[in-house]
C-alpha atoms as a PDB file:
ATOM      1  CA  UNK A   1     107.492  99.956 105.072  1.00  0.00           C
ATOM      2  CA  UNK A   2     105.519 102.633 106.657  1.00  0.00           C
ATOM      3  CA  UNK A   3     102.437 101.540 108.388  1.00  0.00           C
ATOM      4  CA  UNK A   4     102.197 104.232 106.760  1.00  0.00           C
ATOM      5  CA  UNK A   5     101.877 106.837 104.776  1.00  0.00           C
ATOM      6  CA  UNK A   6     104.652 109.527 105.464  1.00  0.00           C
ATOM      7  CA  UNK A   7     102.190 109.471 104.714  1.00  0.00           C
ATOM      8  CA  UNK A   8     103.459 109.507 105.246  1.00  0.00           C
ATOM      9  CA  UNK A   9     102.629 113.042 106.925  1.00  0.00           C
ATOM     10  CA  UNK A  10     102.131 109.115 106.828  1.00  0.00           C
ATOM     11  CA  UNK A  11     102.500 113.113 105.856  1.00  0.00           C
ATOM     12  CA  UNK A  12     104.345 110.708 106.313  1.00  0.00           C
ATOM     13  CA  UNK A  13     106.860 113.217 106.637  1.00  0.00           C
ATOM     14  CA  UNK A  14     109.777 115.315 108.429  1.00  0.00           C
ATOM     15  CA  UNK A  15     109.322 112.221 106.048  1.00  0.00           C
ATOM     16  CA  UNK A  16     108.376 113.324 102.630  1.00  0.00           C
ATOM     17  CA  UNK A  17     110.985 115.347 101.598  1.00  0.00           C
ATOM     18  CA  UNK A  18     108.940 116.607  99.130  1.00  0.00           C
ATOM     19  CA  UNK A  19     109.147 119.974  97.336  1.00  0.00           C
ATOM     20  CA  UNK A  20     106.872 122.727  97.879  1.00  0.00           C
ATOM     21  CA  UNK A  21     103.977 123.146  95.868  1.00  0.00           C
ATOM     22  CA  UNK A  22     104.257 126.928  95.772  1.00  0.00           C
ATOM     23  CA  UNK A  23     106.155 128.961  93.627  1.00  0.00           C
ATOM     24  CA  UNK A  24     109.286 127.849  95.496  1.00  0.00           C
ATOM     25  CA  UNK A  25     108.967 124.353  93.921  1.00  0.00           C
ATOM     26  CA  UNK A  26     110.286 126.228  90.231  1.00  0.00           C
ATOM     27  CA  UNK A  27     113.518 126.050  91.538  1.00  0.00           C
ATOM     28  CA  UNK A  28     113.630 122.660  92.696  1.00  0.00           C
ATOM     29  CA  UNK A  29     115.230 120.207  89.605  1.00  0.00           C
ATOM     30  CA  UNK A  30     113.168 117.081  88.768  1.00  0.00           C
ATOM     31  CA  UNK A  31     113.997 113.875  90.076  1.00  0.00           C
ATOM     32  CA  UNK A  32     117.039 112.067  88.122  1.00  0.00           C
ATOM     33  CA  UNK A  33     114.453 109.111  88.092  1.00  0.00           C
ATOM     34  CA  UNK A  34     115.945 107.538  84.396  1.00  0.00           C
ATOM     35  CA  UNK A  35     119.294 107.495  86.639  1.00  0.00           C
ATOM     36  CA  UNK A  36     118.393 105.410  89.746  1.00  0.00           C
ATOM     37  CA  UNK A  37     119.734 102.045  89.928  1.00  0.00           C
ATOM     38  CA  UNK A  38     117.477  99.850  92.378  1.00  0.00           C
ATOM     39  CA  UNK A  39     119.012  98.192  95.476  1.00  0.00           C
ATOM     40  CA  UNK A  40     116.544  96.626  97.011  1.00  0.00           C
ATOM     41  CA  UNK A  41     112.422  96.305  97.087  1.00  0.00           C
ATOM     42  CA  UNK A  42     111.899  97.535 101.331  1.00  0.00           C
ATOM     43  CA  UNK A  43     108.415  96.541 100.927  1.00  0.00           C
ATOM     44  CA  UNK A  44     105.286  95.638  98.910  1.00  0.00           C
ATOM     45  CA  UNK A  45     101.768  95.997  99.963  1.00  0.00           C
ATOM     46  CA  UNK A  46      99.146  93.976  98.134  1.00  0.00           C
ATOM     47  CA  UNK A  47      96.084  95.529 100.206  1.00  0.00           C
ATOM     48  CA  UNK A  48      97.547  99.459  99.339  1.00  0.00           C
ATOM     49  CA  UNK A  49      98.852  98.268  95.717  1.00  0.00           C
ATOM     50  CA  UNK A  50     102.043 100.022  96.638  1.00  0.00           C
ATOM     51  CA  UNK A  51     105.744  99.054  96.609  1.00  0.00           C
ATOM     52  CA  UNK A  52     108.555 100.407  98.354  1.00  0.00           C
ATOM     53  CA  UNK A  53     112.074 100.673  96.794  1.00  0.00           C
ATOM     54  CA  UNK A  54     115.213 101.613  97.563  1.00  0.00           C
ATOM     55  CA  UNK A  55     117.206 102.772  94.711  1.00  0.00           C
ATOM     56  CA  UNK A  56     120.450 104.966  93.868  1.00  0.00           C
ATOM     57  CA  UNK A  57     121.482 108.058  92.286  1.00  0.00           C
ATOM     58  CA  UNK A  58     125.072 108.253  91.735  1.00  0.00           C
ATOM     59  CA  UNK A  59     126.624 111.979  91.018  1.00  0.00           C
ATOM     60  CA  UNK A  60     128.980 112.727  88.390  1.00  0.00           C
ATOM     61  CA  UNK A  61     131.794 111.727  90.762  1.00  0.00           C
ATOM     62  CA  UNK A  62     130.168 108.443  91.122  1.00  0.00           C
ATOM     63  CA  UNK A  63     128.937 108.538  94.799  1.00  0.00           C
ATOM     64  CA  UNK A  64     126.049 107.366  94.907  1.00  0.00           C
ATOM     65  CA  UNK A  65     123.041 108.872  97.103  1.00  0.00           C
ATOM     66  CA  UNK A  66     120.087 107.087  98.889  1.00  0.00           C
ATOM     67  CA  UNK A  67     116.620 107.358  97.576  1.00  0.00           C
ATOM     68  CA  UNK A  68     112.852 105.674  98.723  1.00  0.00           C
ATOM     69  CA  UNK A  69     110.506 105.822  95.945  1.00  0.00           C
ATOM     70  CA  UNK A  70     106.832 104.740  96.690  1.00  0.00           C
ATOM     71  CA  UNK A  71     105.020 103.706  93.649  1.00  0.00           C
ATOM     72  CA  UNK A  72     100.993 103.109  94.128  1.00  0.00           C
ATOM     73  CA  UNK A  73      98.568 102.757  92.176  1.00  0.00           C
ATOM     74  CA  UNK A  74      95.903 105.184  92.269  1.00  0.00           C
ATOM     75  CA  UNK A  75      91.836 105.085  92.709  1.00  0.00           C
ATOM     76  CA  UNK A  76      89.469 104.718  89.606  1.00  0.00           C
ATOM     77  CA  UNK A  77      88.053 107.825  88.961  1.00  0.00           C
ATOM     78  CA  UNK A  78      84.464 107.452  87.959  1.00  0.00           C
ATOM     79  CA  UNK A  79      84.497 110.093  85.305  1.00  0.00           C
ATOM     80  CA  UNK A  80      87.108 107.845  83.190  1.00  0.00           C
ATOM     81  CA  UNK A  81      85.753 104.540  84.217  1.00  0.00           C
ATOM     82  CA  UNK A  82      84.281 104.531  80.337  1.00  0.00           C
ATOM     83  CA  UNK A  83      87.300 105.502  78.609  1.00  0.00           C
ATOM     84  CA  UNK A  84      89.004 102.613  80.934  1.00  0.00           C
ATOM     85  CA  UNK A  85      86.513  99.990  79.030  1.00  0.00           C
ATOM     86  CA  UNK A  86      86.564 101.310  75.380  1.00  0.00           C
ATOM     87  CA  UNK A  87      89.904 103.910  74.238  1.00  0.00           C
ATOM     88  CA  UNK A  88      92.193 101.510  72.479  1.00  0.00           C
ATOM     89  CA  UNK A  89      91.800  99.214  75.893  1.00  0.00           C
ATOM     90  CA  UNK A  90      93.279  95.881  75.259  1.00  0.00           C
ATOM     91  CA  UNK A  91      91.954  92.751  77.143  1.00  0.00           C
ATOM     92  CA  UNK A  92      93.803  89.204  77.339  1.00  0.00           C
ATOM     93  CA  UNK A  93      91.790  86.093  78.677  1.00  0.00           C
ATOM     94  CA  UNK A  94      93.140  84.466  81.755  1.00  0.00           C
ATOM     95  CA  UNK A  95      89.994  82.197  82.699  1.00  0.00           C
ATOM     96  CA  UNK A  96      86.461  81.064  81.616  1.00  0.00           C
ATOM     97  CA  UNK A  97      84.268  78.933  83.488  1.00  0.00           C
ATOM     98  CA  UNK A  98      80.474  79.148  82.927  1.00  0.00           C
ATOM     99  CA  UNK A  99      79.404  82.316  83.234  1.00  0.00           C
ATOM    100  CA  UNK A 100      82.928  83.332  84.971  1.00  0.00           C
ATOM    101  CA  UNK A 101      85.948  84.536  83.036  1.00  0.00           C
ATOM    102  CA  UNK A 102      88.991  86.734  84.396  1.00  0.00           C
ATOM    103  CA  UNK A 103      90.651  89.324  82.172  1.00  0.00           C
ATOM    104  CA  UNK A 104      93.726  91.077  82.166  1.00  0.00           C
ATOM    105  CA  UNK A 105      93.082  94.927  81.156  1.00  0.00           C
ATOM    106  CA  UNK A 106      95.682  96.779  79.269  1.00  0.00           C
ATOM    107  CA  UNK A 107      94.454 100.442  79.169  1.00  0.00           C
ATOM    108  CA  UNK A 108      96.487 102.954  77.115  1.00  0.00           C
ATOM    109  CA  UNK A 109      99.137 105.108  79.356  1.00  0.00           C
ATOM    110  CA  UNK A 110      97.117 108.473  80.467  1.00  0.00           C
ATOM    111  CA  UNK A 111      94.279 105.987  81.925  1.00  0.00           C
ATOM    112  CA  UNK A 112      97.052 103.941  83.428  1.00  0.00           C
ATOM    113  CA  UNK A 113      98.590 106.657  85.969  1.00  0.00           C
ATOM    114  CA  UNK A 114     100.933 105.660  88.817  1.00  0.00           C
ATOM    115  CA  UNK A 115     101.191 108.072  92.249  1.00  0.00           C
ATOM    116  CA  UNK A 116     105.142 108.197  92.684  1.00  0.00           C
ATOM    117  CA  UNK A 117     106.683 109.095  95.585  1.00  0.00           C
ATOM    118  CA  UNK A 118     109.958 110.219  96.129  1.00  0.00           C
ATOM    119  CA  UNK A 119     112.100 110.762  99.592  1.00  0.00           C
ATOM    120  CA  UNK A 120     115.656 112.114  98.189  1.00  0.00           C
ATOM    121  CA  UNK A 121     117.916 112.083  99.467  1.00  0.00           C
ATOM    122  CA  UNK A 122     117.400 109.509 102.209  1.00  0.00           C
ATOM    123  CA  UNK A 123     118.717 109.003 105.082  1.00  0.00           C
ATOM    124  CA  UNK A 124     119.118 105.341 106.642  1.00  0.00           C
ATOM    125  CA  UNK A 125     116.228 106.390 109.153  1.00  0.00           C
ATOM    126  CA  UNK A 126     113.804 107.002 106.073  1.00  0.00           C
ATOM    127  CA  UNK A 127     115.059 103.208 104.749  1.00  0.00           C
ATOM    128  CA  UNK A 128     114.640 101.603 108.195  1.00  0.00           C
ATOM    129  CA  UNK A 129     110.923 102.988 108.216  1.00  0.00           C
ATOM    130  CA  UNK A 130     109.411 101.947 104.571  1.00  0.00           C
ATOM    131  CA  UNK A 131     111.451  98.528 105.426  1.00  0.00           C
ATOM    132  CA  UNK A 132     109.215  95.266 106.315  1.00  0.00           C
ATOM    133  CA  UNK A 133     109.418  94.504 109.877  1.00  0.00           C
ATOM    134  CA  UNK A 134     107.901  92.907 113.028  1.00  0.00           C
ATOM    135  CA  UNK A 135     106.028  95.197 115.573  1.00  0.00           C
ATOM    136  CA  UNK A 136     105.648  95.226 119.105  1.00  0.00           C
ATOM    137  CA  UNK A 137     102.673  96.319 121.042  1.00  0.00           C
ATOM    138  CA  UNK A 138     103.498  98.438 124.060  1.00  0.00           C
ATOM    139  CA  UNK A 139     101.388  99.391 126.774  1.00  0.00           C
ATOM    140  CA  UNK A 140     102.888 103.552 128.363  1.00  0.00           C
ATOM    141  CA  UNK A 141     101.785 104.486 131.183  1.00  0.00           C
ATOM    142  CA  UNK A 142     102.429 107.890 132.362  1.00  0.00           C
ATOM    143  CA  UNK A 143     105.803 106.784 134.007  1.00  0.00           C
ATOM    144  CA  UNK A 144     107.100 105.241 131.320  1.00  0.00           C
ATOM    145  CA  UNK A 145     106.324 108.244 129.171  1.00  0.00           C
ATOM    146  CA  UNK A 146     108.170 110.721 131.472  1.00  0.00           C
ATOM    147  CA  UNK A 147     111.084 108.153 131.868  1.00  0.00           C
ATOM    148  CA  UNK A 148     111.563 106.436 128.557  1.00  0.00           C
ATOM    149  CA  UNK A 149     109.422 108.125 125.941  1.00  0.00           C
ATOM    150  CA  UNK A 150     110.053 112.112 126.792  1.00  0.00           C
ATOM    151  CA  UNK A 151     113.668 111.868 127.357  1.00  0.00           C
ATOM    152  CA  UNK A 152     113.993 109.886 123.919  1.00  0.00           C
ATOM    153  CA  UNK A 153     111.931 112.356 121.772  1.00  0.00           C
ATOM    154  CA  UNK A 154     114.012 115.483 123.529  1.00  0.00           C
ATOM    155  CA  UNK A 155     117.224 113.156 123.016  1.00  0.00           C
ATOM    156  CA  UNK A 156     116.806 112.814 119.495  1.00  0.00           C
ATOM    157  CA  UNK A 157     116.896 115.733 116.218  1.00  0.00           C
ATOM    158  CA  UNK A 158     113.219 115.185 114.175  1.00  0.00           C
ATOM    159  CA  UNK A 159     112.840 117.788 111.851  1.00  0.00           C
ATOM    160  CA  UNK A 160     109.730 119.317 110.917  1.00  0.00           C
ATOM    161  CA  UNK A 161     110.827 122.259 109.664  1.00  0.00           C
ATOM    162  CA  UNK A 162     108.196 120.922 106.459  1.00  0.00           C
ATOM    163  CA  UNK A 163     105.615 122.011 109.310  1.00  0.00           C
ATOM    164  CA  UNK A 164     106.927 125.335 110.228  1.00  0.00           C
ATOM    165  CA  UNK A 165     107.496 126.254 106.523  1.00  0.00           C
ATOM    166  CA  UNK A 166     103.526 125.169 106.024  1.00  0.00           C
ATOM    167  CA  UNK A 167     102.670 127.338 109.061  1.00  0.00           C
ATOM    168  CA  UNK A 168     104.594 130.150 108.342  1.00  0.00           C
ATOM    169  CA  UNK A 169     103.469 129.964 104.095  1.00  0.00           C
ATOM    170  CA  UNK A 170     106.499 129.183 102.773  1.00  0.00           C
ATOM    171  CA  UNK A 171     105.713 126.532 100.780  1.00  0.00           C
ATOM    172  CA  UNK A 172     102.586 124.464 100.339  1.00  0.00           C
ATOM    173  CA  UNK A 173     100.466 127.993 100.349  1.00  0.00           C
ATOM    174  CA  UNK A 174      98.282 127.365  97.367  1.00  0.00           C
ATOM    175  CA  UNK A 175      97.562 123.822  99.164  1.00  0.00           C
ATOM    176  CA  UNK A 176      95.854 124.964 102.064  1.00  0.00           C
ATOM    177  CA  UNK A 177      92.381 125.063 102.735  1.00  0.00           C
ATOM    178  CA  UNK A 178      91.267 126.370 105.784  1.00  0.00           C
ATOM    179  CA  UNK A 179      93.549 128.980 107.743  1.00  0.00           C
ATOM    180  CA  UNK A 180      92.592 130.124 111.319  1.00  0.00           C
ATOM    181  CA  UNK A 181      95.605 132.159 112.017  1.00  0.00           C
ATOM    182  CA  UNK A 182      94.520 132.431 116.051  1.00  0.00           C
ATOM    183  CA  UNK A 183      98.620 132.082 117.239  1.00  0.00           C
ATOM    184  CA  UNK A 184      96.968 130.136 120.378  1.00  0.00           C
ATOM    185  CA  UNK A 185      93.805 128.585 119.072  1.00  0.00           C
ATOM    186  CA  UNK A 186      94.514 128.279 115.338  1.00  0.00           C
ATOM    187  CA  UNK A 187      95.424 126.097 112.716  1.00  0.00           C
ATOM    188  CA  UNK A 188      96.088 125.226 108.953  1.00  0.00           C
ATOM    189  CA  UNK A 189      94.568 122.003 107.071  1.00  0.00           C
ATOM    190  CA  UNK A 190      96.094 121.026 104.019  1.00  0.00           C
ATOM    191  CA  UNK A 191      95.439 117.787 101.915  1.00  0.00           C
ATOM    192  CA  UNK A 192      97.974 115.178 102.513  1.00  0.00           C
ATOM    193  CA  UNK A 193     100.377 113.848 100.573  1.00  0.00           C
ATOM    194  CA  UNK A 194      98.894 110.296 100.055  1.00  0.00           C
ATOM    195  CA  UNK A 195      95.763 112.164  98.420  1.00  0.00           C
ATOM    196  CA  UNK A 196      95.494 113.267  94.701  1.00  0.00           C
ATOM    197  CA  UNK A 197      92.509 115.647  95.566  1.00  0.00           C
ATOM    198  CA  UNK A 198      91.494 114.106  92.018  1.00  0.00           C
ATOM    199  CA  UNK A 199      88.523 111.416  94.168  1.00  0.00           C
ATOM    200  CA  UNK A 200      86.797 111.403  96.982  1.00  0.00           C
ATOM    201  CA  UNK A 201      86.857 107.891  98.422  1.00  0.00           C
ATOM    202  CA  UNK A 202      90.563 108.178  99.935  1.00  0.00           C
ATOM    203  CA  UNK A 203      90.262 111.574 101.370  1.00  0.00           C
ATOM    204  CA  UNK A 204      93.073 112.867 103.200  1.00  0.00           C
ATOM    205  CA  UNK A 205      93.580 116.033 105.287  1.00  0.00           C
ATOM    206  CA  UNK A 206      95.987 117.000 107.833  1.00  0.00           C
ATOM    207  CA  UNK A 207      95.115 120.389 110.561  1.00  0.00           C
ATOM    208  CA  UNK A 208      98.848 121.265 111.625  1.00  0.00           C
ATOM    209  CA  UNK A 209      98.186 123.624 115.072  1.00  0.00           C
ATOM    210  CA  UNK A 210     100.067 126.794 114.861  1.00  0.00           C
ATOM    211  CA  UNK A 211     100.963 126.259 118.260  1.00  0.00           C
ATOM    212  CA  UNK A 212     104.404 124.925 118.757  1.00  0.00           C
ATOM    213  CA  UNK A 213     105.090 123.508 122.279  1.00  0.00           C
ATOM    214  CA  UNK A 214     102.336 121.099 121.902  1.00  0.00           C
ATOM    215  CA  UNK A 215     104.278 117.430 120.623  1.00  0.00           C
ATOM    216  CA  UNK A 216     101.783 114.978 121.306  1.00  0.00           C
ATOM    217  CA  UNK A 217      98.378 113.836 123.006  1.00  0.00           C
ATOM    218  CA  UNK A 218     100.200 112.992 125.602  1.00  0.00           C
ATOM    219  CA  UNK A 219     100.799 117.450 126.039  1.00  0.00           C
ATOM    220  CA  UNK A 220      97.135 117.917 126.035  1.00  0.00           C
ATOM    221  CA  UNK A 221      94.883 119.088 128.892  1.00  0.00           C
ATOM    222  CA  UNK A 222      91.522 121.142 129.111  1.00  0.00           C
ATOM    223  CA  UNK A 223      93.401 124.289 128.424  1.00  0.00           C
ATOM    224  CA  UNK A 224      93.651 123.112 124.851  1.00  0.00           C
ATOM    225  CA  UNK A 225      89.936 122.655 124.293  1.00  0.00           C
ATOM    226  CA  UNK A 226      89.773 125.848 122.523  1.00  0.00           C
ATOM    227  CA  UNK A 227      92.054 124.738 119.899  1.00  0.00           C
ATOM    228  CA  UNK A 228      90.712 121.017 119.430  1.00  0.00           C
ATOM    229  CA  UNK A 229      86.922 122.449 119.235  1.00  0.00           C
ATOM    230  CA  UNK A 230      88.213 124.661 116.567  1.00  0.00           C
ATOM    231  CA  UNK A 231      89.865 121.988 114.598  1.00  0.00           C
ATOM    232  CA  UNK A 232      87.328 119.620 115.009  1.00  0.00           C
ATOM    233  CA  UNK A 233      83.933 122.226 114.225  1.00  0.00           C
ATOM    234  CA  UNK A 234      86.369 123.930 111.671  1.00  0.00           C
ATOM    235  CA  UNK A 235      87.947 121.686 109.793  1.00  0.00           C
ATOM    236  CA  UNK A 236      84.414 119.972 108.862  1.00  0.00           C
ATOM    237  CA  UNK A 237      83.013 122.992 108.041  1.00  0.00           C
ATOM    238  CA  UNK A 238      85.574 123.369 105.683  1.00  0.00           C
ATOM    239  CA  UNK A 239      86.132 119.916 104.050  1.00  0.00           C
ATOM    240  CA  UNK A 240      82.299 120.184 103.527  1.00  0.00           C
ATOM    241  CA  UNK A 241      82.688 123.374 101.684  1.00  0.00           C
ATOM    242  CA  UNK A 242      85.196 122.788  99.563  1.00  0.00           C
ATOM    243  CA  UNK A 243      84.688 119.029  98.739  1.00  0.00           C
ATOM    244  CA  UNK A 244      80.910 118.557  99.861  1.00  0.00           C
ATOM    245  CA  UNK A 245      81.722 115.567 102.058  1.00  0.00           C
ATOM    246  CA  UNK A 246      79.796 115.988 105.766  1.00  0.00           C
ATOM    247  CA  UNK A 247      80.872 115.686 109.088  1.00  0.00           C
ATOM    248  CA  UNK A 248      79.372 112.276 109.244  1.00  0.00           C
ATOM    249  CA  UNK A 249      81.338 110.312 107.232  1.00  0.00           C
ATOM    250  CA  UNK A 250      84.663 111.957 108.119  1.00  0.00           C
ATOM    251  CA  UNK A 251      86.914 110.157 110.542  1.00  0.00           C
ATOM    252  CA  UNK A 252      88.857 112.458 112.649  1.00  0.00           C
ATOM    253  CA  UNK A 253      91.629 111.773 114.478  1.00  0.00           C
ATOM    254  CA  UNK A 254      95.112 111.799 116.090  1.00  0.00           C
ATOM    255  CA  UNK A 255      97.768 109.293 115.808  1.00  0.00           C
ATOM    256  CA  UNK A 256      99.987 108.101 119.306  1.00  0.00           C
ATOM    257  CA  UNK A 257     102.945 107.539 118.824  1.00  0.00           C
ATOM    258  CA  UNK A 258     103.058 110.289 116.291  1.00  0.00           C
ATOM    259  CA  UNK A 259     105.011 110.279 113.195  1.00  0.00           C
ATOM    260  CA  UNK A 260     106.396 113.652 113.974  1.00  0.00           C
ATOM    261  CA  UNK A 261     106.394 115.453 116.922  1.00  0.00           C
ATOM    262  CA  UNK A 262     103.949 118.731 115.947  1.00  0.00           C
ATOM    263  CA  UNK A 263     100.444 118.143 117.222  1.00  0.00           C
ATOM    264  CA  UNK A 264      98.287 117.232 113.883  1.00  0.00           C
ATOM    265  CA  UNK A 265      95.100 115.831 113.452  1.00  0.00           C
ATOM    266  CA  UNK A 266      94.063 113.619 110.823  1.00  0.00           C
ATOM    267  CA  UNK A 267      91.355 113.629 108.708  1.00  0.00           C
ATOM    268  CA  UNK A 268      90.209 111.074 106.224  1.00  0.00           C
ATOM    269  CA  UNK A 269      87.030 109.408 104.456  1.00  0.00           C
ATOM    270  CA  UNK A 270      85.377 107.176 106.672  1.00  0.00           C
ATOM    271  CA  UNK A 271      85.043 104.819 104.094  1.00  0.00           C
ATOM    272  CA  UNK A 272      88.932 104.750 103.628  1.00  0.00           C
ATOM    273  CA  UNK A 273      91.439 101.909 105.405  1.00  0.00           C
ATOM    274  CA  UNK A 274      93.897 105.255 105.754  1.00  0.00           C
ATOM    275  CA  UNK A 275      97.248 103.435 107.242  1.00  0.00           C
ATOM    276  CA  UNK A 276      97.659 104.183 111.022  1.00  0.00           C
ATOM    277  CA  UNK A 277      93.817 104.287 111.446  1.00  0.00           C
ATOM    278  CA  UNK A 278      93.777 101.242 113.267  1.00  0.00           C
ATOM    279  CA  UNK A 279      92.715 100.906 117.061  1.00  0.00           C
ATOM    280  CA  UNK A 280      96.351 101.132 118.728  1.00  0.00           C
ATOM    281  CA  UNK A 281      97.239 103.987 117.199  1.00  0.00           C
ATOM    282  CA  UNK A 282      94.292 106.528 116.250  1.00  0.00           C
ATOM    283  CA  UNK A 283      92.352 108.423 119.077  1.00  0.00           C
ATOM    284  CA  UNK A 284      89.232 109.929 117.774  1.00  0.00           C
ATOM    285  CA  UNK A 285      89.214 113.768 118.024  1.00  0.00           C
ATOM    286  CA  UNK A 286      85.693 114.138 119.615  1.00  0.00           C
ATOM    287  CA  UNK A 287      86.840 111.256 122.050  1.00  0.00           C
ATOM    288  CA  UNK A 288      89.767 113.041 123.185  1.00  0.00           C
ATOM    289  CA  UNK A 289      87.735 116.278 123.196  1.00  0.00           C
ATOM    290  CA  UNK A 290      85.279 114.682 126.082  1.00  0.00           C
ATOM    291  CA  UNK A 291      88.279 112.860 127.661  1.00  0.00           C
ATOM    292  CA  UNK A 292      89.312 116.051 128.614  1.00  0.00           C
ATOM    293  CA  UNK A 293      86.241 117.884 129.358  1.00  0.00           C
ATOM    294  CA  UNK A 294      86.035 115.255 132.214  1.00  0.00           C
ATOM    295  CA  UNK A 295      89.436 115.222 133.160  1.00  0.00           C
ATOM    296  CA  UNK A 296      91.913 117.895 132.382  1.00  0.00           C
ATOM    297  CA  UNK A 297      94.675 115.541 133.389  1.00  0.00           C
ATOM    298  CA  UNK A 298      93.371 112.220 131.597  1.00  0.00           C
ATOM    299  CA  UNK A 299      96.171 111.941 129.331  1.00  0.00           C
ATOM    300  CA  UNK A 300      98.652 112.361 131.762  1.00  0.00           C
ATOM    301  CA  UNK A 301      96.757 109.467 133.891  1.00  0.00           C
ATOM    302  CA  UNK A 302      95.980 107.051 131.421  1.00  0.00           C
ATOM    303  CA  UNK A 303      97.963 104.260 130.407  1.00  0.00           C
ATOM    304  CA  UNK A 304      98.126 104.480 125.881  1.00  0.00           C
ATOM    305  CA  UNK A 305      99.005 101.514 123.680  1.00  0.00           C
ATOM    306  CA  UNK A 306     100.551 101.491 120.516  1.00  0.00           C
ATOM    307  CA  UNK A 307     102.569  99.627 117.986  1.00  0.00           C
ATOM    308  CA  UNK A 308     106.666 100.192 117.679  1.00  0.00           C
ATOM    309  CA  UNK A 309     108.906  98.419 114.793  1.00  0.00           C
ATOM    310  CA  UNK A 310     111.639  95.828 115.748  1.00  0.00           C
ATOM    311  CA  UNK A 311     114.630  98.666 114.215  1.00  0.00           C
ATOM    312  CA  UNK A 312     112.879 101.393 116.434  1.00  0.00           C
ATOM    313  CA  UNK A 313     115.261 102.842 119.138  1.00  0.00           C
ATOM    314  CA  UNK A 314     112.153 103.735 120.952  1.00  0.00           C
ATOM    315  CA  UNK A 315     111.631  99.777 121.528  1.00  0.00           C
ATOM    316  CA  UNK A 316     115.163  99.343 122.303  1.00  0.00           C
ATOM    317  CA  UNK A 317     114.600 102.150 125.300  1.00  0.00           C
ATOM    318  CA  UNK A 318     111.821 100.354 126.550  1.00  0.00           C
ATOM    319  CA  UNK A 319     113.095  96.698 126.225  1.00  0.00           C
ATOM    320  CA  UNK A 320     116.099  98.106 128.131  1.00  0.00           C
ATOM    321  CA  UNK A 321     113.599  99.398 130.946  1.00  0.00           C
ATOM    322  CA  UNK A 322     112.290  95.918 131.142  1.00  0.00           C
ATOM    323  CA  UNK A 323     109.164  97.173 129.769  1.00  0.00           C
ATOM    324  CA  UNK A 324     108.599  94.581 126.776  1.00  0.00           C
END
């Protein structure tokens, strides 16, 4: 499964497959979810309390079409924490031992709300990604990037047209919140998928650059200070204004390798264990901001280290090089 989210826009996602939360979105039928037949759980995480499934929708011919559904549970919410403990909540002993005793809680169905994913259909790519695996750790230096990484990512077809339609307001509009429509320096943040907007504690923003040349840190150099000052000074201001959380307990960062190749930045509660926040794969914003205030060419220097699955053709390019 993913090491994240989509997302997912870990978005998790050229990933998500997701309809638009704009008017378009009408138009779009529900999700045939009483029809799915399950094939297969990908993966289950006890530290996200989330499962991964594979499951099936056949058409009235009978052919059947992929589909990833994510099921997790969601956050308490403070605010219902006391109907959680007294409206028609049923609770079954498990254990008692002095003054310990373990409970199983049984809380009536709208205090008992599942987050539910859906990627549909799904390609064998989205399967391969949600499915368990072992990861490598590999070590790019600028060579390898211009001899094994670049030529892969320009070799293969990642759509983010989910980006462009974001950038361009055709779907998601009523989700953003903060525009700066600068075609050079600007940029749109919108709450990510894996966030309900309904807490605070897993906070989740993404700032999508309306520049679109820019694929990666590994693109950056001082000419793009501009732009990562703005998101960065910004996109605080503006997650402190609408959801009164400060600067200081915001983590802010971007992910190498990136789940899709758009430059993003991520944005999250500090507080949080977001997925893909660990240290071989998330590069603070303000440290790449003085990175390259000292060195215009530091990423292109640099050796960068991050994590690749076993099914990941990426891996296969570099064990091929001799490189793992």
């Amino acid at each position: 499964m993913a090491e994240s989210p989509r997302p997912k826009r870990k978005r998790e996602e050229e990933e998500a497959g997701a309809a638009p939360h704009d008017g378009a979105a009408a138009a779009v039928p529900p999700f045939p979810l009483a029809e799915l037949r399950l094939r297969r759980v990908l993966r289950e995480s006890a530290r996200d309390k989330a499962v991964f499934l594979h499951g099936e929708v056949s058409s009235p011919s009978g052919e059947g079409t992929d589909a990833v559904i994510i099921l997790e549970k969601t956050p308490f919410q403070e605010e219902k924490v006391l109907d959680l403990l007294k409206k028609h909540t049923k609770l079954e002993l498990q254990m008692r031992n002095d003054i310990y005793s373990t409970y199983h809680l049984y809380p009536p169905p709208e205090l008992s709300e599942i987050k539910t994913t859906v990627v549909y259909p799904a390609t064998e790519k989205h399967l391969q990604k949600y499915l368990r695996q072992e990861v490598h750790l590999i070590r790019e230096t600028w060579e390898d990037y211009q001899n094994i990484t670049l030529p892969f990512i320009q070799s293969q077809s990642f759509s983010i047209q989910w980006v462009y339609n974001i950038l361009e307001k055709k779907a998601e509009a009523d989700r953003i919140i903060h525009e700066n429509p600068d075609p050079c320096n600007g940029f749109v943040l919108v709450p990510d998928f894996k966030w309900n907007q309904t807490q605070l504690d897993d906070l989740y923003l993404i700032a999508l650059v309306q520049r679109r040349e820019i694929k990666s840190l590994r693109d950056l150099t001082a000419e793009h200070l501009p732009l990562l000052r703005n998101i960065l000074q910004e996109g605080k201001e503006a997650i402190a204004k609408r959801f009164g959380v400060p600067g200081s307990q915001l983590r802010i960062y971007l992910h190498y390798q990136p789940s899709y190749y758009h430059l993003h930045v991520h944005f999250t509660a500090l507080g949080y264990d977001a997925p893909g926040c660990s240290v071989e794969r998330a590069h603070l914003l303000a440290d790449v901001i003085d990175n390259l205030a000292m060195d215009s060419m530091y990423y292109q220097k640099r050796a960068l280290t991050f994590a690749l699955r076993a099914d990941e053709l990426l891996l296969k390019k570099f064990q091929e090089a001799g490189r793992v």
